[in-house]
N, C-alpha and C. Protein backbone atom coordinates (compact mmCIF):
# COMPACT_ATOMS: atom_id res chain seq x y z
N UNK A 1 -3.49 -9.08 -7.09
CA UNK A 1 -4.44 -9.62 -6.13
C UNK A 1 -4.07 -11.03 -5.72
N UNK A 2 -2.82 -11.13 -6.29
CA UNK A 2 -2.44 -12.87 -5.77
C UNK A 2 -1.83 -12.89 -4.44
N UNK A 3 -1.81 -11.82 -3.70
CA UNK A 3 -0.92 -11.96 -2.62
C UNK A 3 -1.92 -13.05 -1.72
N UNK A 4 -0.95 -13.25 -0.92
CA UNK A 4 -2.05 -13.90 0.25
C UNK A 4 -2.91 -13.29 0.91
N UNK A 5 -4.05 -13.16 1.38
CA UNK A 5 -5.11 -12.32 2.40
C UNK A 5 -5.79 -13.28 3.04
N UNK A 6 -6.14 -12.72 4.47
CA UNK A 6 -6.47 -13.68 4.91
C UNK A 6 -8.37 -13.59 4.65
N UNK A 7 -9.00 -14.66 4.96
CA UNK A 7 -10.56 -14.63 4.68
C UNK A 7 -11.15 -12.96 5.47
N UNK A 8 -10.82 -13.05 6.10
CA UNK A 8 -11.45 -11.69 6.64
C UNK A 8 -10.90 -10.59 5.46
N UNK A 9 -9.47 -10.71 4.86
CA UNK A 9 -9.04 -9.23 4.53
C UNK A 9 -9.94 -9.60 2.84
N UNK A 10 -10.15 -10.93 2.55
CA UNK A 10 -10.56 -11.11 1.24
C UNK A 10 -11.87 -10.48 1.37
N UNK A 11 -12.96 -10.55 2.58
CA UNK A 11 -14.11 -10.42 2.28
C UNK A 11 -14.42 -8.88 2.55
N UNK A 12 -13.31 -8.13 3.14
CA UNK A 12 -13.33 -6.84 3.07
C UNK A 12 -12.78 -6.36 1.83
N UNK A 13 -12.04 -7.31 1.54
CA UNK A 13 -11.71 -6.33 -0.25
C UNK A 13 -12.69 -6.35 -0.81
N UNK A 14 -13.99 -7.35 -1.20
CA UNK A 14 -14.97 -7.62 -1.78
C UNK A 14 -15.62 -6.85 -1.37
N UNK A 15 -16.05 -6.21 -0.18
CA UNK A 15 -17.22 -5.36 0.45
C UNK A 15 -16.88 -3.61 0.16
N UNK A 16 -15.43 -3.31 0.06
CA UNK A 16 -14.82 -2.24 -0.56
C UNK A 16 -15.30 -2.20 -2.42
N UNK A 17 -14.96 -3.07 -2.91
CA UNK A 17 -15.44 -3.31 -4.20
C UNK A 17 -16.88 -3.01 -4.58
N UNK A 18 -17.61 -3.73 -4.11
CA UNK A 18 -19.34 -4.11 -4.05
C UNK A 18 -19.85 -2.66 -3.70
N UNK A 19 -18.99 -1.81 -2.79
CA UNK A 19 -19.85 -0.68 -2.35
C UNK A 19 -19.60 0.12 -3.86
N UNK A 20 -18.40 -0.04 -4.25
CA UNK A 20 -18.28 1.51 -5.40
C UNK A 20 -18.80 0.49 -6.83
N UNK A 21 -19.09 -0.48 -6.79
CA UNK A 21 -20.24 -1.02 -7.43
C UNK A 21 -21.14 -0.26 -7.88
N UNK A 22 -21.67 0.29 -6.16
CA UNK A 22 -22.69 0.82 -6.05
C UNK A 22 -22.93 2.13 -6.29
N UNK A 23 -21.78 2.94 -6.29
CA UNK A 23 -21.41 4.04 -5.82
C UNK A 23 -22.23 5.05 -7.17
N UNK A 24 -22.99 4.55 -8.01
CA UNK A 24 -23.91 5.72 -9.24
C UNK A 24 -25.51 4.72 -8.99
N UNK A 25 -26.00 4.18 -7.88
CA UNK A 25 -26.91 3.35 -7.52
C UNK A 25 -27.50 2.18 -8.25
N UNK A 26 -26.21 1.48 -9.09
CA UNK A 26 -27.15 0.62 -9.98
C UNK A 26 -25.29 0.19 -10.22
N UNK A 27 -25.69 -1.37 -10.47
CA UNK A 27 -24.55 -2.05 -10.80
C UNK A 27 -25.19 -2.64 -11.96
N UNK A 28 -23.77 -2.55 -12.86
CA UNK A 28 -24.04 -3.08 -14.19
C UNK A 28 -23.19 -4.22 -14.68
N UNK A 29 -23.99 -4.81 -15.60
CA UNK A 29 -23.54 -6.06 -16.09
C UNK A 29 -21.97 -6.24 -15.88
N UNK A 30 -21.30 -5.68 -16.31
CA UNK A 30 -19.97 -5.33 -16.55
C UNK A 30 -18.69 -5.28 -15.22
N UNK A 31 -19.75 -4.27 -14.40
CA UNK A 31 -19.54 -4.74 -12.90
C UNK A 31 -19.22 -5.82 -12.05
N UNK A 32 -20.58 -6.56 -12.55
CA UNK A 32 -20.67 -7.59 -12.13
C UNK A 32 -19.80 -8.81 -12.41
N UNK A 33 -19.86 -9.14 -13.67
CA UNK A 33 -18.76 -9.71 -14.34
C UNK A 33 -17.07 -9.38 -13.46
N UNK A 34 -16.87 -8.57 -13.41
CA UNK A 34 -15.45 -8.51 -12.64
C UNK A 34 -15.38 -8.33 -11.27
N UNK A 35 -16.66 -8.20 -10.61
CA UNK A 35 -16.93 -8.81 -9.29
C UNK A 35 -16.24 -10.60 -9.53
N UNK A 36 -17.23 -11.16 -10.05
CA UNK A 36 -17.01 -12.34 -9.99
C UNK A 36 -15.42 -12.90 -10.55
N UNK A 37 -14.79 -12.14 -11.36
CA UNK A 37 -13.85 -12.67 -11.83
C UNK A 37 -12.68 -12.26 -10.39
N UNK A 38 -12.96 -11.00 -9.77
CA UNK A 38 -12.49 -10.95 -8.71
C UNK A 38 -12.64 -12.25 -7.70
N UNK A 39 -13.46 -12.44 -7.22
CA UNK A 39 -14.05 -13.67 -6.45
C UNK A 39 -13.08 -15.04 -6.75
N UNK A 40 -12.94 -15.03 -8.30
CA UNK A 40 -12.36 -16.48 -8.40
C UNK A 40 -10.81 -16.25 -8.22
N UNK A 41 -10.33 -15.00 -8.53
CA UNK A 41 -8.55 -14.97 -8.57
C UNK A 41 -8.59 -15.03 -6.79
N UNK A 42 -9.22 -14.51 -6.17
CA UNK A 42 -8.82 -14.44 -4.51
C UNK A 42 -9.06 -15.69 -4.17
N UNK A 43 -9.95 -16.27 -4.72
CA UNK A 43 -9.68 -17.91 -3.98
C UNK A 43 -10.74 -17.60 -3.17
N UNK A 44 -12.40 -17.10 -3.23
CA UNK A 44 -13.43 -17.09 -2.46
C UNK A 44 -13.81 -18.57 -2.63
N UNK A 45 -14.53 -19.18 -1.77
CA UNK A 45 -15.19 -20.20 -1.48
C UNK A 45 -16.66 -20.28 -1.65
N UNK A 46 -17.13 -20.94 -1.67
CA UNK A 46 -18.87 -20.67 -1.92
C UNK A 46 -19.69 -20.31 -1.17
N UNK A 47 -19.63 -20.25 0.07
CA UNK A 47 -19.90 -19.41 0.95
C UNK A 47 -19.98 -17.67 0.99
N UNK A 48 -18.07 -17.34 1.06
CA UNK A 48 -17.87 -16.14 0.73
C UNK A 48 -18.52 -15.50 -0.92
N UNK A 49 -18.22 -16.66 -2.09
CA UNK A 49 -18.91 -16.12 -2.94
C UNK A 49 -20.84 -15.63 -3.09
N UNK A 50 -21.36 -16.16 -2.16
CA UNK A 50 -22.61 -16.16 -2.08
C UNK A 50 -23.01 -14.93 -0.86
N UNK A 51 -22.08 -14.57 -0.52
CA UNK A 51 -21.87 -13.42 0.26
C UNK A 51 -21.40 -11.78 -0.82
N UNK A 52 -21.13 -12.36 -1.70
CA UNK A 52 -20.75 -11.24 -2.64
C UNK A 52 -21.71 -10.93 -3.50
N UNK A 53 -22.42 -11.71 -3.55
CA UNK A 53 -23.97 -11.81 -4.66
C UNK A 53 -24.75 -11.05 -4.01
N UNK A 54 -24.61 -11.33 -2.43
CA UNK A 54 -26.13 -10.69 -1.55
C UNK A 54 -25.70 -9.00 -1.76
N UNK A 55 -24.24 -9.05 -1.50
CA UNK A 55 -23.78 -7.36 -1.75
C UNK A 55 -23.96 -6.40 -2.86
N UNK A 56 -24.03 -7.54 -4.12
CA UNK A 56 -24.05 -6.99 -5.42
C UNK A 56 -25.80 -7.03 -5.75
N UNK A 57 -26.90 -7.64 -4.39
CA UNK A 57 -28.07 -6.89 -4.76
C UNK A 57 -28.48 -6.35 -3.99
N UNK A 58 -27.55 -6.14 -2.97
CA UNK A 58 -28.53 -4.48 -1.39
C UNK A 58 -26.45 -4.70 -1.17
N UNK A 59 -25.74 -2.78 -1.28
CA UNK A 59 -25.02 -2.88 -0.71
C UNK A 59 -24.91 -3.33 0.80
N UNK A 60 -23.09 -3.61 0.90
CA UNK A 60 -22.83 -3.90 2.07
C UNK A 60 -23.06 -2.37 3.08
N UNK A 61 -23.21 -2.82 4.25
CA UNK A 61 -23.61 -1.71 5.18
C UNK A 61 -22.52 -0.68 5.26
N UNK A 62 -22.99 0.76 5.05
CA UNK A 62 -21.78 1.48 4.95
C UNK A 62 -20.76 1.62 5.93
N UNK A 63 -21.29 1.34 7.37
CA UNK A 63 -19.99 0.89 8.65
C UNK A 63 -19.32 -0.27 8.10
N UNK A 64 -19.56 -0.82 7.13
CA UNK A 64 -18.37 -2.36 7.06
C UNK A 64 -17.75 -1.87 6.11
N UNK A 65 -17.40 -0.30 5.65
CA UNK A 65 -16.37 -0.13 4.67
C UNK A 65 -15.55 0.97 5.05
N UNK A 66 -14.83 1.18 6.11
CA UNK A 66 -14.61 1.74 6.76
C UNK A 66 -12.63 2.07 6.17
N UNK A 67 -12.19 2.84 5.35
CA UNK A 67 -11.00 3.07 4.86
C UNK A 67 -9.90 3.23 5.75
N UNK A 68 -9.96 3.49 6.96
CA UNK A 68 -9.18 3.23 7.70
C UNK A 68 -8.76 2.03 8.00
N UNK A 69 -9.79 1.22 7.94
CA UNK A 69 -9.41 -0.56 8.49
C UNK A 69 -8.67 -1.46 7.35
N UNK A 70 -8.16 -0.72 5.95
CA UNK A 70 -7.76 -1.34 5.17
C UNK A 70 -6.20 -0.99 5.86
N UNK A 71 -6.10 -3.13 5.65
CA UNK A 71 -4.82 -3.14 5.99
C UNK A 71 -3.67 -2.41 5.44
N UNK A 72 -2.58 -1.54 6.10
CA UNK A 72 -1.50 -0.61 4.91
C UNK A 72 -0.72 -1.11 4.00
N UNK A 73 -0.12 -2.70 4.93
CA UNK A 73 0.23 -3.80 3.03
C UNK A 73 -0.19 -4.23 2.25
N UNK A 74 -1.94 -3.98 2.02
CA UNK A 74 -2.39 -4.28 0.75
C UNK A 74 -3.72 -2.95 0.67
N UNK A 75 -2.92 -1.85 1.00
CA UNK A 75 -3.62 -0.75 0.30
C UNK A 75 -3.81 -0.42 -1.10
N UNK A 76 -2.55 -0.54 -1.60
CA UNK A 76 -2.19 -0.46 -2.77
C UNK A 76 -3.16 -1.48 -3.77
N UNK A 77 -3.39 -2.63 -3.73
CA UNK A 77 -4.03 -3.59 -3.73
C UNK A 77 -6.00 -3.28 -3.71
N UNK A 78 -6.17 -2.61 -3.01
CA UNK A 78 -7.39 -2.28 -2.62
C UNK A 78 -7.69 -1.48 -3.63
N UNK A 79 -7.26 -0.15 -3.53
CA UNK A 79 -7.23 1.08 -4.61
C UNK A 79 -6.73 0.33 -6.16
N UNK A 80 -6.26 -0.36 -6.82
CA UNK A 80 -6.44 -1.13 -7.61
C UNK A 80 -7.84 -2.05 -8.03
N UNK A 81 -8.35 -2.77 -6.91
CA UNK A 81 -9.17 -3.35 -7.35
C UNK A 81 -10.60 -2.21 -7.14
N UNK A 82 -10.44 -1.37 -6.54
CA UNK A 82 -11.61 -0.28 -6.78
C UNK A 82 -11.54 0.57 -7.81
N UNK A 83 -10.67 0.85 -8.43
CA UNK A 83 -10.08 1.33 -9.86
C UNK A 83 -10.90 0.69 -10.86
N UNK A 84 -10.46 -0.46 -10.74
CA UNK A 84 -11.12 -1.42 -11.54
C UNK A 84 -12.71 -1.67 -11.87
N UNK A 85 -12.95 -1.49 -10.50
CA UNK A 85 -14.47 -1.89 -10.84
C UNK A 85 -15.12 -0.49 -10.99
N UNK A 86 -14.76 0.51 -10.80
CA UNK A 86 -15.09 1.88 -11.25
C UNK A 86 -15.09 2.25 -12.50
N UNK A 87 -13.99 1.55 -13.62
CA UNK A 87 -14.45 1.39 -14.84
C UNK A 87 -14.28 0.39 -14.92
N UNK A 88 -15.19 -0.17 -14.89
CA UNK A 88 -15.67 -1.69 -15.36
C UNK A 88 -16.54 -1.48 -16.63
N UNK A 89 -17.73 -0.17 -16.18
CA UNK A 89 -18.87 -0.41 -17.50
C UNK A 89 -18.22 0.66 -18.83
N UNK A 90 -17.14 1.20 -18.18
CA UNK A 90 -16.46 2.31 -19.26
C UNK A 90 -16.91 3.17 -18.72
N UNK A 91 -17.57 3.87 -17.62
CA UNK A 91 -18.44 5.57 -17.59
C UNK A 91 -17.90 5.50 -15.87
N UNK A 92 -17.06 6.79 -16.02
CA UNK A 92 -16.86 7.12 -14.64
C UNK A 92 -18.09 7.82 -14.42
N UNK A 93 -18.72 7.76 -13.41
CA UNK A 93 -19.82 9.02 -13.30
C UNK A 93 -18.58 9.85 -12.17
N UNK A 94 -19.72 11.38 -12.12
CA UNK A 94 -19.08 12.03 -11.15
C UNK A 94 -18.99 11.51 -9.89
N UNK A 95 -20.07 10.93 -9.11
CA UNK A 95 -20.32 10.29 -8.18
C UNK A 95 -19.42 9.31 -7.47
N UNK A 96 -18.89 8.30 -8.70
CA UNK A 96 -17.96 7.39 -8.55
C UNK A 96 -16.15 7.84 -8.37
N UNK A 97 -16.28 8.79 -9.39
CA UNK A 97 -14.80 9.68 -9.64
C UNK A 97 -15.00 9.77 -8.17
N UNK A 98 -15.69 10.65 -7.95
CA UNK A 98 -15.52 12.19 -6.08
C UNK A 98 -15.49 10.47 -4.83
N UNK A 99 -16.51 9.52 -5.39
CA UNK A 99 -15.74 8.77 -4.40
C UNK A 99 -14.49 8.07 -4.48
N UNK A 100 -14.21 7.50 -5.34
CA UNK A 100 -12.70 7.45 -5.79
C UNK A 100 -11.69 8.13 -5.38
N UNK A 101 -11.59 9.22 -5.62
CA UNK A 101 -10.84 10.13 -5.10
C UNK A 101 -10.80 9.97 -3.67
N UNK A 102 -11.84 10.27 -3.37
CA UNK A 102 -12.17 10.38 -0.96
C UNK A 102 -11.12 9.26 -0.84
N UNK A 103 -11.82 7.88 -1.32
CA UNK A 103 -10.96 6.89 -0.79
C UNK A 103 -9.70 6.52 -0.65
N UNK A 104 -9.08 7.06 -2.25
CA UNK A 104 -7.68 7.41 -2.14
C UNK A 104 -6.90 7.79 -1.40
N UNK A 105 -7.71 9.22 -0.77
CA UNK A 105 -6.79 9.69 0.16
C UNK A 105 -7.09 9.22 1.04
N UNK A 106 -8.40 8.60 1.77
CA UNK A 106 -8.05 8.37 3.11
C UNK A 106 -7.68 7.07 3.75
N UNK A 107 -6.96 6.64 2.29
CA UNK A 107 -6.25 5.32 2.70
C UNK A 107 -4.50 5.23 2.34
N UNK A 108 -4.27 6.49 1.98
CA UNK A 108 -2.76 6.96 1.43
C UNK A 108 -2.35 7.29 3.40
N UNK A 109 -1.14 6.86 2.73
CA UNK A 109 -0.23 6.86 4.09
C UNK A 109 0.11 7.98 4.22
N UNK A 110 -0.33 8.30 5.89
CA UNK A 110 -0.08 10.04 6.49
C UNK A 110 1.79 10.01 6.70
């Protein structure tokens, strides 16, 4: 996650993240915690970080996560940090897996 991104691609990685947060309707401690630890390796600002808080208590709107719009040089990148926060608390649910999966593919190169 050290590459460079620009503020827009950072606050869409965060809004990709924050949704599968969400993705078993309840974010947990654990979650959260690597939300934020996310936040500080990207180099969010306090602004953007206070933008990640509002996400982590009413997801981001499901049109602003749109898998197509992830840029293709830091796809790889993306699907990593949604990996991540999918086990964050240790418990894949099914919910999270089946979205996991969707996203995978519809951000794998045709």
């Amino acid at each position: 996650m050290l590459r460079k991104l620009s503020k827009e691609e950072r606050l869409q990685l965060m809004r990709f993240v924050c949704t599968f947060a969400w993705a078993d309707l309840e974010v947990q401690a654990e979650e959260r915690k690597l939300v934020a630890r996310m936040a500080d390796r990207l180099g969010l600002n306090d602004d953007e970080k206070k933008q990640v808080s509002k996400w982590l208590k009413s997801p981001p709107p499901i049109d602003s996560v749109d898998p197509a719009d992830v840029p293709h040089a830091h796809r790889k990148m993306f699907v990593d940090a949604v990996r991540e926060v999918v086990k964050a608390d240790g418990v894949v649910t099914p919910e999270e897996h089946d979205m996991f999966q969707v996203f995978v593919q519809l951000v794998q190169p045709k």
